[in-house]
Protein backbone atom coordinates (compact mmCIF):
# COMPACT_ATOMS: atom_id res chain seq x y z
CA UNK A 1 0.00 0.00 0.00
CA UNK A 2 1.02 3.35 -1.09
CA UNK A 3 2.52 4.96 2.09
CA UNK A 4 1.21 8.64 2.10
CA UNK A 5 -2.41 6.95 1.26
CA UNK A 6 -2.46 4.50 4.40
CA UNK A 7 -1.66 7.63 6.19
CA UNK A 8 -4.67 9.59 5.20
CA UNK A 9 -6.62 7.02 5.34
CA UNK A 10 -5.71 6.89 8.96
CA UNK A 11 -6.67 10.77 8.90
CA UNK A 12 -9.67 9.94 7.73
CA UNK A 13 -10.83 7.31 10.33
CA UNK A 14 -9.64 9.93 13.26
CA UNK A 15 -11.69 12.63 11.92
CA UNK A 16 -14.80 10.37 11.72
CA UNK A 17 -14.19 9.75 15.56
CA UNK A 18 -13.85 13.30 16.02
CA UNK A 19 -16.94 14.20 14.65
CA UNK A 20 -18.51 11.11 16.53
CA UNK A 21 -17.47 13.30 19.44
CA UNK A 22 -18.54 16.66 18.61
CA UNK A 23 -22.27 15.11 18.43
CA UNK A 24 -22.11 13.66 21.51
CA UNK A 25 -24.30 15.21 24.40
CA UNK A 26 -22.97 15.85 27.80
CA UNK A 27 -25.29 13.66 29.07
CA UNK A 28 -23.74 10.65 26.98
CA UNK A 29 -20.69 9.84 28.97
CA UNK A 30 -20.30 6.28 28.54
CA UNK A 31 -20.47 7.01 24.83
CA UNK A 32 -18.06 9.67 25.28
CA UNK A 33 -15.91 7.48 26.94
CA UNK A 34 -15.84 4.55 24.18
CA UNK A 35 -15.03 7.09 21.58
CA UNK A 36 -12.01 8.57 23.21
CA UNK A 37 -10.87 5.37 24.04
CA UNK A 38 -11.29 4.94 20.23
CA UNK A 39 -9.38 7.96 19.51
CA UNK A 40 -6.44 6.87 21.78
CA UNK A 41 -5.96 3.44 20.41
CA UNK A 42 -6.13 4.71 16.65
CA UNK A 43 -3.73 7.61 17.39
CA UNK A 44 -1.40 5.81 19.33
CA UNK A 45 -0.74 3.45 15.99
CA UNK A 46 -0.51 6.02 13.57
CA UNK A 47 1.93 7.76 15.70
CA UNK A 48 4.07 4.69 16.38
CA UNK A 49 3.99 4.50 12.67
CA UNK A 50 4.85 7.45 11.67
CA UNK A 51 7.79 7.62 14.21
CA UNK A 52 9.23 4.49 13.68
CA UNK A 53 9.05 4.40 9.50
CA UNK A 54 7.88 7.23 7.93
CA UNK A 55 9.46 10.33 9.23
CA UNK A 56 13.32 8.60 9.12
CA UNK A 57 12.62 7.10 6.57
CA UNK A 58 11.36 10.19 4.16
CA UNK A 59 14.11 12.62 6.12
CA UNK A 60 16.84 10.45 5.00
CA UNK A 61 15.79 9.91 1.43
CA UNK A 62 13.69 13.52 0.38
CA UNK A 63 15.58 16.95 0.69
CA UNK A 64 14.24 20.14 2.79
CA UNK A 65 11.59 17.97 5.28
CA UNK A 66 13.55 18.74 8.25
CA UNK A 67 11.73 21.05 9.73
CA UNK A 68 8.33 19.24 9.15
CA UNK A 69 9.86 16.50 10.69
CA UNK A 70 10.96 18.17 13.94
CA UNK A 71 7.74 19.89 14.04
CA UNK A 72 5.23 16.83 13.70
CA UNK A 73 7.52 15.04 16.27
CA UNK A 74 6.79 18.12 19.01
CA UNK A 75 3.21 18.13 17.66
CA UNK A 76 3.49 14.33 18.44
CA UNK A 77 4.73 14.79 22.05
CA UNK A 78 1.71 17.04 22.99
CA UNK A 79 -0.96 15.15 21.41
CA UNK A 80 0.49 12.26 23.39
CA UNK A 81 0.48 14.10 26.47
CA UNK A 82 -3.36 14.56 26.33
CA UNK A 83 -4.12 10.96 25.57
CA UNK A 84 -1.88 10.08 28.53
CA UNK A 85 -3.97 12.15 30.69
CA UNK A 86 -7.34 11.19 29.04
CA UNK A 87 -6.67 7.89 29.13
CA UNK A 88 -6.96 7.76 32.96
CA UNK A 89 -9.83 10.62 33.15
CA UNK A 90 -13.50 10.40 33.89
CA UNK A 91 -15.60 11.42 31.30
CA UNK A 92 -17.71 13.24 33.66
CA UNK A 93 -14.50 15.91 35.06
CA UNK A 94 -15.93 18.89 33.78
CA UNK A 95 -12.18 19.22 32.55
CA UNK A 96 -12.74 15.91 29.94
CA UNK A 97 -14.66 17.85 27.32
CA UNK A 98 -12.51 20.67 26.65
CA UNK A 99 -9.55 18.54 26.65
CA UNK A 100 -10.55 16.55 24.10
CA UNK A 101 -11.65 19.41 22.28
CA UNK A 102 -7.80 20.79 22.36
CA UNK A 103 -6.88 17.42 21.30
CA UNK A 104 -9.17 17.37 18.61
CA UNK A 105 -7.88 20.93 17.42
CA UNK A 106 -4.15 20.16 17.81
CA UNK A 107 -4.36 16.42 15.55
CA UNK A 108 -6.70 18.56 13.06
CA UNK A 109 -3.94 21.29 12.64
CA UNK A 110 -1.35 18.86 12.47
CA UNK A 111 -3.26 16.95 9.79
CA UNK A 112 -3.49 19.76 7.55
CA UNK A 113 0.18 20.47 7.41
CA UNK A 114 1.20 17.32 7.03
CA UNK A 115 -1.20 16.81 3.88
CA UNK A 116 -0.85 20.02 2.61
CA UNK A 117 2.95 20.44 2.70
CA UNK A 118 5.12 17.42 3.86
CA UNK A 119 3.34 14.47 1.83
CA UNK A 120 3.70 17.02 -1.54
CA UNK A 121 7.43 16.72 -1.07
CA UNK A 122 7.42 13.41 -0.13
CA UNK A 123 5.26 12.36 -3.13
CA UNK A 124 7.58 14.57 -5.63
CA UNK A 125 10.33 13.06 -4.99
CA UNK A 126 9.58 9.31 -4.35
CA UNK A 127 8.22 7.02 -7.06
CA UNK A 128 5.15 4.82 -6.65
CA UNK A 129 7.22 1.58 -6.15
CA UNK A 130 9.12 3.19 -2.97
CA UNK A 131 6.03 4.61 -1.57
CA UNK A 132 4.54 1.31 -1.90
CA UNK A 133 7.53 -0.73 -0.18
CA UNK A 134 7.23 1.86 2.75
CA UNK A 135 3.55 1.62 3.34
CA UNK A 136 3.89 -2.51 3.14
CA UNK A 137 6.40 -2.08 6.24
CA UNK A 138 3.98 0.37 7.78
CA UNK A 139 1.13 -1.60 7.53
CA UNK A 140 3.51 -4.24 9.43
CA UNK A 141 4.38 -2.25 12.04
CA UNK A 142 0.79 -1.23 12.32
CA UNK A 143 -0.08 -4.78 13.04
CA UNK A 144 2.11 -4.82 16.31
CA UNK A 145 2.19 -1.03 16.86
CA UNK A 146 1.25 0.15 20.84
CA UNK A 147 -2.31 0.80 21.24
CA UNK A 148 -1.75 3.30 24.21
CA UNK A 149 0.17 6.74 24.34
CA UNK A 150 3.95 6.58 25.91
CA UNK A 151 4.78 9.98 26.35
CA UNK A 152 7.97 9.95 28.43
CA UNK A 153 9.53 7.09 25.59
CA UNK A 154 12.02 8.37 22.89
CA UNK A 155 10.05 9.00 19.81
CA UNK A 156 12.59 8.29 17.08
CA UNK A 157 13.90 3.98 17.78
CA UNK A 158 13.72 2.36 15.94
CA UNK A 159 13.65 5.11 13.95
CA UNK A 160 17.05 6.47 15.39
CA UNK A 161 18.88 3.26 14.17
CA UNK A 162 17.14 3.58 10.40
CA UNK A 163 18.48 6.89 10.16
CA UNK A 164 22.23 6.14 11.63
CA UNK A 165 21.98 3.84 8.66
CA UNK A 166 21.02 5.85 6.03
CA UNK A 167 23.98 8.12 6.13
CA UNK A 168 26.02 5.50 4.25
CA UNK A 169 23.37 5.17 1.89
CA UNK A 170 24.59 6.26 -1.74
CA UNK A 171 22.68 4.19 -4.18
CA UNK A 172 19.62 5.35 -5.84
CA UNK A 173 16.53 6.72 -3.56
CA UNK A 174 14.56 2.98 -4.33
CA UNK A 175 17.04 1.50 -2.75
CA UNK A 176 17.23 3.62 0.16
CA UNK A 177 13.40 3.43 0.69
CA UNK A 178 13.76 0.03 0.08
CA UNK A 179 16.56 -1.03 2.36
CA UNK A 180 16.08 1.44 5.05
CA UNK A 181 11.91 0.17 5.26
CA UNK A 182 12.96 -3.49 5.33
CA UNK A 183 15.68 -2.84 7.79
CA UNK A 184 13.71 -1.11 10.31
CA UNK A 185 10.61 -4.12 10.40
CA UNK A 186 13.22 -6.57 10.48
CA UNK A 187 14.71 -5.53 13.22
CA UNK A 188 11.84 -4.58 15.14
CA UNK A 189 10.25 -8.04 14.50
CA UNK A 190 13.89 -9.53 14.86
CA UNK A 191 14.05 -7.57 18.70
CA UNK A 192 10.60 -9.11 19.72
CA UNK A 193 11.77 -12.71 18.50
CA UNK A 194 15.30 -12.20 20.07
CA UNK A 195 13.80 -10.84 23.66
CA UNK A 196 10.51 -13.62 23.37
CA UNK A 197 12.57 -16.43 22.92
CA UNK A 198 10.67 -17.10 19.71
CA UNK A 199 12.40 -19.31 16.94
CA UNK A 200 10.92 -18.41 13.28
CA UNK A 201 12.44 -18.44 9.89
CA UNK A 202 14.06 -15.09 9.25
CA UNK A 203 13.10 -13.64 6.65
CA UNK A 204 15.69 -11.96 3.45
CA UNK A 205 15.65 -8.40 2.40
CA UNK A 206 14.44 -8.61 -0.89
CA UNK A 207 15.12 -5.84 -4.51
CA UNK A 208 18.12 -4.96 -5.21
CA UNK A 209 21.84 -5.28 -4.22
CA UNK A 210 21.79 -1.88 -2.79
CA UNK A 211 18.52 -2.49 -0.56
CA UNK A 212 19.46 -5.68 0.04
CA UNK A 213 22.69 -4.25 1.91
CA UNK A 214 21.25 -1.52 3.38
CA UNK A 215 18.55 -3.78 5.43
CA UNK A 216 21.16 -5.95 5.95
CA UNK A 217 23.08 -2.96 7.74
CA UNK A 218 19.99 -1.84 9.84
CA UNK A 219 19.15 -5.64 11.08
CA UNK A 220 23.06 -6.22 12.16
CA UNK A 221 23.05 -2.72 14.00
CA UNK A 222 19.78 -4.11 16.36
CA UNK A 223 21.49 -7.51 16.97
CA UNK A 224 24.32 -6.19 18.13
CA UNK A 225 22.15 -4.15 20.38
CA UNK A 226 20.74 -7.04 21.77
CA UNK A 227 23.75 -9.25 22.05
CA UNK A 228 25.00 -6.21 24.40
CA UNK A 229 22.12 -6.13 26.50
CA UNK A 230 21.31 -10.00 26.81
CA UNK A 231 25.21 -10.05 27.96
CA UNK A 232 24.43 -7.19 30.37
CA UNK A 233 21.33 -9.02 31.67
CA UNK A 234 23.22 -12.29 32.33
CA UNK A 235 25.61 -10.46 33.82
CA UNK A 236 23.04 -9.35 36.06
CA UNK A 237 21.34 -12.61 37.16
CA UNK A 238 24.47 -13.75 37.68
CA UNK A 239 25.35 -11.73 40.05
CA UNK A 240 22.17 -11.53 41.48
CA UNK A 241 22.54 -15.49 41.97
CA UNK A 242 25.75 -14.87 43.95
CA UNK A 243 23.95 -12.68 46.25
CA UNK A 244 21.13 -14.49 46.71
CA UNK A 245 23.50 -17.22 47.47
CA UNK A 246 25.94 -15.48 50.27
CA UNK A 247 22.48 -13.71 51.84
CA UNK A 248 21.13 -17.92 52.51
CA UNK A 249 24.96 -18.97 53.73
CA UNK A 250 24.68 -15.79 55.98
CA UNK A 251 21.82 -16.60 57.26
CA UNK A 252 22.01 -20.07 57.77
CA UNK A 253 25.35 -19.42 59.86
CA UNK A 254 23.53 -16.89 61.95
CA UNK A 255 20.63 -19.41 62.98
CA UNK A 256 22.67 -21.55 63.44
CA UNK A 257 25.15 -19.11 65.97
CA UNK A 258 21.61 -18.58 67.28
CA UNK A 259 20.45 -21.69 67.76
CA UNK A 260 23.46 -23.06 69.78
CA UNK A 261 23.56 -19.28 71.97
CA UNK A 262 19.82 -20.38 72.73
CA UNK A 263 21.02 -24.02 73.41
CA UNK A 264 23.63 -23.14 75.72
CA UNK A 265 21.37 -20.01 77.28
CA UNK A 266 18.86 -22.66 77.69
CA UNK A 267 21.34 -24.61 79.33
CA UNK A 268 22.41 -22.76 82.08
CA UNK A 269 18.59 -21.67 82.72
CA UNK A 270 18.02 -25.48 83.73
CA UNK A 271 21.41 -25.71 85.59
CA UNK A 272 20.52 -22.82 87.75
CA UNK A 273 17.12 -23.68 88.19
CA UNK A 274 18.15 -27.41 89.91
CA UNK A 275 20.66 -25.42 92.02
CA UNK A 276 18.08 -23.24 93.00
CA UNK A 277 15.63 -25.55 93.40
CA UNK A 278 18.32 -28.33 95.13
CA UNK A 279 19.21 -25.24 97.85
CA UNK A 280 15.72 -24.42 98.35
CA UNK A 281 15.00 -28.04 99.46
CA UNK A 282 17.87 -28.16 102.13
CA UNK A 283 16.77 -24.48 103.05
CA UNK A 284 13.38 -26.51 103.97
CA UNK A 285 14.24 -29.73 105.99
CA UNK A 286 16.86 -27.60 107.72
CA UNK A 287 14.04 -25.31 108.82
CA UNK A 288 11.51 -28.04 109.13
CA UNK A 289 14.38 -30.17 111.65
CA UNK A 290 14.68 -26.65 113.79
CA UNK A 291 10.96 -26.33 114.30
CA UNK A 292 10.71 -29.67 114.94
CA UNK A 293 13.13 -29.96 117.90
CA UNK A 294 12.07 -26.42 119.44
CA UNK A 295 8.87 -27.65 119.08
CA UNK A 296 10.09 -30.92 121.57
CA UNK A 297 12.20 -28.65 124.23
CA UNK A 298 8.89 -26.47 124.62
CA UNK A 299 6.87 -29.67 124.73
CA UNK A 300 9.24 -31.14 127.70
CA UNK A 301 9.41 -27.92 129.23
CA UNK A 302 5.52 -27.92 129.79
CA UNK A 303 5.33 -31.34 130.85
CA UNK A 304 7.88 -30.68 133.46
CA UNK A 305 5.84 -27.43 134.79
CA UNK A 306 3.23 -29.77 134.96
CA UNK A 307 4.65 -32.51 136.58
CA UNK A 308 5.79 -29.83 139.54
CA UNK A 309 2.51 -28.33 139.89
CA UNK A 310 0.94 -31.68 140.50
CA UNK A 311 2.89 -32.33 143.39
């Protein structure tokens, strides 16, 4: 599919939800709700899109769209804003209306300079069969593109690795499209695979030598990108392991110090107790044997009181 056409079509679907909107009465917040949700999902694609493929892509390959460029990315990063902070509002804040009615304003502004002055360069100085071979990799990416606005994430990979590549580029601008277009899906689809632990056939750049290369290029760059950071996550729950493992041995050795302090406490609690308990007990019969015989003197003593009285 032509690439500038999947766009508008995409400008065309928005605008129907935007007008789906505008009829809406205030009254008919669930409504509300499920069209703005809408309206999030559909512009979160065709932004991802445009990011990742078509604005590297065309600034590397057509001359004086640098500016539109930079400008649709900052139009980009405050559209995205809004659906960040629509996305989590309730339709009934008095504040929901009239910020999607600012939305709606900024993505219609947007939409007209981007089809009234960036796709006219665009179209004048790429040929049907490389607009075509970027829309087929846009319509890809569309497939697997986020469905929900990330406004704090960098708005150019893997657009930023696309266009590092395209500086080499010298062939003819086909091959550029070409390449550059088949590059960046590949290695988007090759990241996923690599990070998923999916195994699927790869699949070959395909035109000519030039493209061929150039995709090549752009695929390479992204797996040795990975490499690095599998390597740096190993490296990580590895040592993670080895922490894990001298936190168990460190604890094991102090239950056990504490286990044989509480043995040995334990211990001496029971040896001290049958002292106690052993000197208590003579304490006792020693009192018990005094009694006893004071008890007898005082017993005789009577008697013998008695014994003189009676006579």
């Amino acid at each position: 599919m032509d690439a500038i056409t999947l766009l508008k079509n995409d400008h065309h679907a928005i605008e129907k939800l935007f007008k789906r909107f505008e009829k809406t009465s205030d009254a008919a917040l669930v409504e509300r709700r499920k069209i703005v949700d809408q309206i999030i999902a559909e512009l979160s694609k065709h932004a991802a899109i445009e990011e990742q493929l078509f604005y590297p892509v065309t600034r590397a390959t057509v001359d004086d769209v640098d500016d539109d460029v930079l400008e649709a990315l900052e139009e980009h990063h405050v559209v995205k804003w809004l659906l960040s902070e629509l996305e989590g509002m309730d339709p009934a804040d008095e504040r929901f209306k009239a910020k999607v009615t600012v939305l709606i304003e900024s993505v219609r502004h947007h939409v007209r300079e981007e089809e009234d002055d960036y796709f006219p360069k665009v179209r004048s100085e790429l040929g049907r069969n490389d607009l075509s071979d970027l829309g087929d990799a846009m319509a890809d990416a569309k497939a697997s593109a986020p469905t929900h606005p990330h406004p704090r994430s960098p708005d150019t990979p893997p657009g930023n690795i696309v266009a590092g590549a395209a500086a080499g580029v010298v062939d003819r601008v086909t091959d550029t499209v070409s390449g550059l277009a088949q590059g960046g899906v590949s290695l988007a689809q090759d990241l996923i695979d690599r990070f998923t632990g999916r195994a699927r056939p790869r699949t070959s750049p395909t035109g000519s030598p030039a493209a061929r290369a150039t995709a090549t290029r752009v695929r390479k760059a992204a797996s040795d990108a990975t490499d690095k950071a599998a390597h740096t996550g190993k490296a990580t729950v590895t040592s993670a392991r080895s922490g894990a493992k001298t936190t168990a041995a460190t604890a094991k050795g102090a239950s056990t110090a504490t286990g044989r302090s509480a043995s040995a406490g334990a211990k001496r609690t029971a040896s001290t107790a049958s002292t106690s308990a052993k000197h208590t007990t003579k304490t006792a019969k020693a009192g018990a044997k005094r009694t006893a015989t004071t008890a007898a003197n005082a017993a005789r003593k009577t008697a013998a009181t008695a014994k003189r009285a009676a006579s």
